[in-house]
Protein backbone atom coordinates (compact mmCIF):
# COMPACT_ATOMS: atom_id res chain seq x y z
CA UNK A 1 54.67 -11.57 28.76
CA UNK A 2 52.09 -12.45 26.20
CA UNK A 3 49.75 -14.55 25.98
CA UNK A 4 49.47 -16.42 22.93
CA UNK A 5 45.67 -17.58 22.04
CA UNK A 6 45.79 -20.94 20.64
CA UNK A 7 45.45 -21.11 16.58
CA UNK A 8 41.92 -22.78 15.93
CA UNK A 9 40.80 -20.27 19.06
CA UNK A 10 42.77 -17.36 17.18
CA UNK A 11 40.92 -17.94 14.10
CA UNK A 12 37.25 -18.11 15.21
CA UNK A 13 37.98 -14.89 17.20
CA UNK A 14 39.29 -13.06 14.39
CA UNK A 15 36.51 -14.86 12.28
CA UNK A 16 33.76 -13.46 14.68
CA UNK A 17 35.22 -10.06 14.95
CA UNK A 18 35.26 -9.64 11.25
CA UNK A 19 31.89 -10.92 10.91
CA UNK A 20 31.08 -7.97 13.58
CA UNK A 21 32.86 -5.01 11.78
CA UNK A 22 31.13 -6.64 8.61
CA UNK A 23 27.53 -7.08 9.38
CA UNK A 24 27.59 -3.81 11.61
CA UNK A 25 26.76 -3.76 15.56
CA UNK A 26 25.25 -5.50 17.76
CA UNK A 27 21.52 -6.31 17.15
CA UNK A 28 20.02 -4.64 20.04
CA UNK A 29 22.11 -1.37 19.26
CA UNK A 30 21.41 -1.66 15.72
CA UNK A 31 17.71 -1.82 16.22
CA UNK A 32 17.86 1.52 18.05
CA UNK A 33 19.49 3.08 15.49
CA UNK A 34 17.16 2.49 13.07
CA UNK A 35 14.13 3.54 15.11
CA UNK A 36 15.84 6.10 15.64
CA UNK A 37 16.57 6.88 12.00
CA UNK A 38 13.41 5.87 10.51
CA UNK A 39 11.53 8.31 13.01
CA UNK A 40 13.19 10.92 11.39
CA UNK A 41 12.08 10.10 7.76
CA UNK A 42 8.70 8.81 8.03
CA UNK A 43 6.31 10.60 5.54
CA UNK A 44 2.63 10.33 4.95
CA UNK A 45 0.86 8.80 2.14
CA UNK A 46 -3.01 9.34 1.94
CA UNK A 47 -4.20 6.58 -0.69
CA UNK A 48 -8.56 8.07 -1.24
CA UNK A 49 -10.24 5.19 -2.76
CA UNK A 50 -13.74 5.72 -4.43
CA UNK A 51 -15.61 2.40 -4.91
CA UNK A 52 -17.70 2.54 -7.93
CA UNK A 53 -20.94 0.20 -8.93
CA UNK A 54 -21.39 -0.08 -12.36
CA UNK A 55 -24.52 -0.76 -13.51
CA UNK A 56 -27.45 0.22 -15.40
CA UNK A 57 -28.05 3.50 -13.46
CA UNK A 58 -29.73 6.57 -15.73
CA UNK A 59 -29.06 8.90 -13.74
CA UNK A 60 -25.59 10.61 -12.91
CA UNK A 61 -23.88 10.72 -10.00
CA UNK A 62 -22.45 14.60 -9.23
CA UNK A 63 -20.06 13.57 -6.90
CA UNK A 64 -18.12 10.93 -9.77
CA UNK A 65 -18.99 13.17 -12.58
CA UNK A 66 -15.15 13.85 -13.32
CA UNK A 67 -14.14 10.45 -13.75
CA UNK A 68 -17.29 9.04 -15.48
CA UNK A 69 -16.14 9.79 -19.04
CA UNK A 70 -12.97 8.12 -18.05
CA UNK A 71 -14.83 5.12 -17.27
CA UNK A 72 -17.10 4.72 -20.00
CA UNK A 73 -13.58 4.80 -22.31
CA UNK A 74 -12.60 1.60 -20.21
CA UNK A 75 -15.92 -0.33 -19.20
CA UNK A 76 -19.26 -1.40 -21.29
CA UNK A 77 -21.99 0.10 -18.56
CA UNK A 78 -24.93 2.66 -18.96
CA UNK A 79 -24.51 4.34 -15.67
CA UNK A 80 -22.13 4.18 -12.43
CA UNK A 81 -22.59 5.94 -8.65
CA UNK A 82 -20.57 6.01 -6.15
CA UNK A 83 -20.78 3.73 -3.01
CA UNK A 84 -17.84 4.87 -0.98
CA UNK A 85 -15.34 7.19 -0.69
CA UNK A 86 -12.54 5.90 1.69
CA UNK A 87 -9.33 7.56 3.10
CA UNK A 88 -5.95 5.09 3.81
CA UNK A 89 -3.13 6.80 5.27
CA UNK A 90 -0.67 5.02 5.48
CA UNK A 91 2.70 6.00 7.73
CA UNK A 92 6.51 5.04 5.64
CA UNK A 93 9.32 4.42 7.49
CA UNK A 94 12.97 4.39 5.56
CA UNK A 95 13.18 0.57 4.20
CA UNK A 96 16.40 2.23 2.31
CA UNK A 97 18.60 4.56 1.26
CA UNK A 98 16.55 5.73 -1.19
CA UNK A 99 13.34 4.59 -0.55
CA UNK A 100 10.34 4.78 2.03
CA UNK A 101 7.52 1.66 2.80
CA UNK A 102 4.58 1.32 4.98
CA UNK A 103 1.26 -0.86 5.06
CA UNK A 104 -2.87 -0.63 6.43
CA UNK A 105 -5.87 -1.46 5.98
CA UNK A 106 -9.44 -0.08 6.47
CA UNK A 107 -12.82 -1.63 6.69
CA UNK A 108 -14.92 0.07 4.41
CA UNK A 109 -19.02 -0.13 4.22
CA UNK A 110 -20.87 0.37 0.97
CA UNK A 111 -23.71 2.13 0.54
CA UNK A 112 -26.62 -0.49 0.49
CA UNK A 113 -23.92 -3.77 0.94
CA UNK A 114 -24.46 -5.94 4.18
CA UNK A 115 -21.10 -7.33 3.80
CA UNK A 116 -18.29 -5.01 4.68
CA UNK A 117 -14.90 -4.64 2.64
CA UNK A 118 -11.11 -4.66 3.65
CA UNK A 119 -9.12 -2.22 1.67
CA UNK A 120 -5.37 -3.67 1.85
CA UNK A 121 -2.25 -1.48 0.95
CA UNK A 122 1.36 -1.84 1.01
CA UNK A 123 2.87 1.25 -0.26
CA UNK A 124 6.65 2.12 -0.94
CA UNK A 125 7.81 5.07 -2.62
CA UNK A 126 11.31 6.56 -3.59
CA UNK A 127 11.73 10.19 -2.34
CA UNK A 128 13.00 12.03 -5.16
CA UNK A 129 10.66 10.54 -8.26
CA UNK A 130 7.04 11.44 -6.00
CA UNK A 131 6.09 7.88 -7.27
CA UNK A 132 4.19 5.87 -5.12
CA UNK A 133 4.06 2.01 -5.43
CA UNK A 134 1.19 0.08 -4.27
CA UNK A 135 -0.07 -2.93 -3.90
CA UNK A 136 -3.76 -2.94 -3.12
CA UNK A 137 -6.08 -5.76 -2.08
CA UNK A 138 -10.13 -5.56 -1.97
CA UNK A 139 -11.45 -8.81 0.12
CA UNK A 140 -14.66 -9.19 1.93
CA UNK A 141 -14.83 -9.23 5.69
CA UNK A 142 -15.57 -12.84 5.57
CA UNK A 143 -13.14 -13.07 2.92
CA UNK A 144 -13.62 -17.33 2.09
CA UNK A 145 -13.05 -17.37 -1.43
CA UNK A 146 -9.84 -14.63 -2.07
CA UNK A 147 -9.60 -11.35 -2.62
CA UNK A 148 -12.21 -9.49 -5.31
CA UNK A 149 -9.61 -7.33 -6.53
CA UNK A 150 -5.89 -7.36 -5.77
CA UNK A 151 -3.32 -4.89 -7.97
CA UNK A 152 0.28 -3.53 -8.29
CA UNK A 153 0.65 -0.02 -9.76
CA UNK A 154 3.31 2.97 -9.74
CA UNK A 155 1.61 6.20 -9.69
CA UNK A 156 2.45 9.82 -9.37
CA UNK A 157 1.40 11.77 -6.63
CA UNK A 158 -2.10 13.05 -7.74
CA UNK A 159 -2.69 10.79 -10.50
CA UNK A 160 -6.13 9.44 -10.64
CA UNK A 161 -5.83 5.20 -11.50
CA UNK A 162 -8.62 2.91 -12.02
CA UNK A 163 -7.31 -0.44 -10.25
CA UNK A 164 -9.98 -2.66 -11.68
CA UNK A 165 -13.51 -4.10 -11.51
CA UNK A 166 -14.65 -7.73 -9.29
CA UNK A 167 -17.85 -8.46 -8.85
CA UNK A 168 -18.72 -10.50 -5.45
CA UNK A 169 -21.31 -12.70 -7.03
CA UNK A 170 -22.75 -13.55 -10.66
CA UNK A 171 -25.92 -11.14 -9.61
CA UNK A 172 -24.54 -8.72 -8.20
CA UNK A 173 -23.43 -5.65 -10.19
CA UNK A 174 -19.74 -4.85 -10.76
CA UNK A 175 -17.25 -2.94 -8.32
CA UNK A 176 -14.85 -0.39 -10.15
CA UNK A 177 -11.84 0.62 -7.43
CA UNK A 178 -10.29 4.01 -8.38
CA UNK A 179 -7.26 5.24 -5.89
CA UNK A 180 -5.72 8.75 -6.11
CA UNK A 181 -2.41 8.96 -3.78
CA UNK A 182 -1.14 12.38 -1.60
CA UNK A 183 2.30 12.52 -0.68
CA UNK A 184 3.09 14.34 2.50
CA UNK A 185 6.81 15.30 1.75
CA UNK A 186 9.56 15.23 4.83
């Protein structure tokens, strides 16, 4: 003989196995599965930051000399040097089918600043363009009044971008951010 399960019972258990097959497995099991998964497709970006003052420097700097004319085209300043040159990599996991996401961050130390910076990143990227998305932020340590410089930008892997210019005070000179990504490729 059969047991017959009562009608309102019937219903939620049908309800909650449907909701099962539809939403996938259990979350403990599902959560392996995707470490599991995402181990396998993790990649390497390597975001290199140099952090430009612009100011009225005469002389030029060697190790900027590439990008200075680049500059000039986009900012009113007699000279610019470099105060840092910083190295993010950050480690994407599969978010997606299609696409790959990660975030850090790095304290970085200027040249002749007593105040230390916080480069921010949150990076995705789709695998077959070799586009890299990023949203970087540029705070001080102490960090009371907002970031100095926060942007969103697509760029190819290898492309050279100037994110922008902040300055941290009204006498202090100005802060260029220039990022350059490297895609490691799976």
């Amino acid at each position: 003989m059969i047991n017959k399960i009562p009608k309102t019972r019937g219903k939620s258990l049908r309800c909650a196995l449907v909701m099962t097959l539809a939403l996938g497995t259990l979350p403990g099991i599902a959560s392996a599965q995707e470490r599991e998964d995402a181990a396998e497709t993790v990649q390497n970006v390597q975001l290199v930051f140099h952090l430009v003052e612009a100011d009225g420097f005469t002389d030029d700097d060697p190790e900027i000399s590439d990008v200075v004319a680049e500059l000039r085209k986009l900012f009113n300043f007699q000279g610019y040097r470099l105060l840092s040159t910083s190295v993010l990599n950050v480690g994407l996991a599969r978010t997606s089918n299609f696409t790959v996401g990660g975030a850090g961050s790095q304290r970085i130390v200027a040249d002749d600043s007593e105040t230390p910076l916080v480069l921010s990143a949150d990076v995705s990227a789709r695998r077959s363009t070799g586009n890299v998305r990023a949203k970087v932020t540029l705070t001080e340590v102490r960090g009371l009044q907002g970031p100095l410089l926060q942007a969103s930008v697509t760029i190819r892997d290898g492309q050279r971008v100037v994110l922008g210019s902040a300055r941290r005070s009204a006498g202090e000179p100005v802060l260029i951010l220039i990022v350059t990504p490297r895609m490691d490729p799976t």
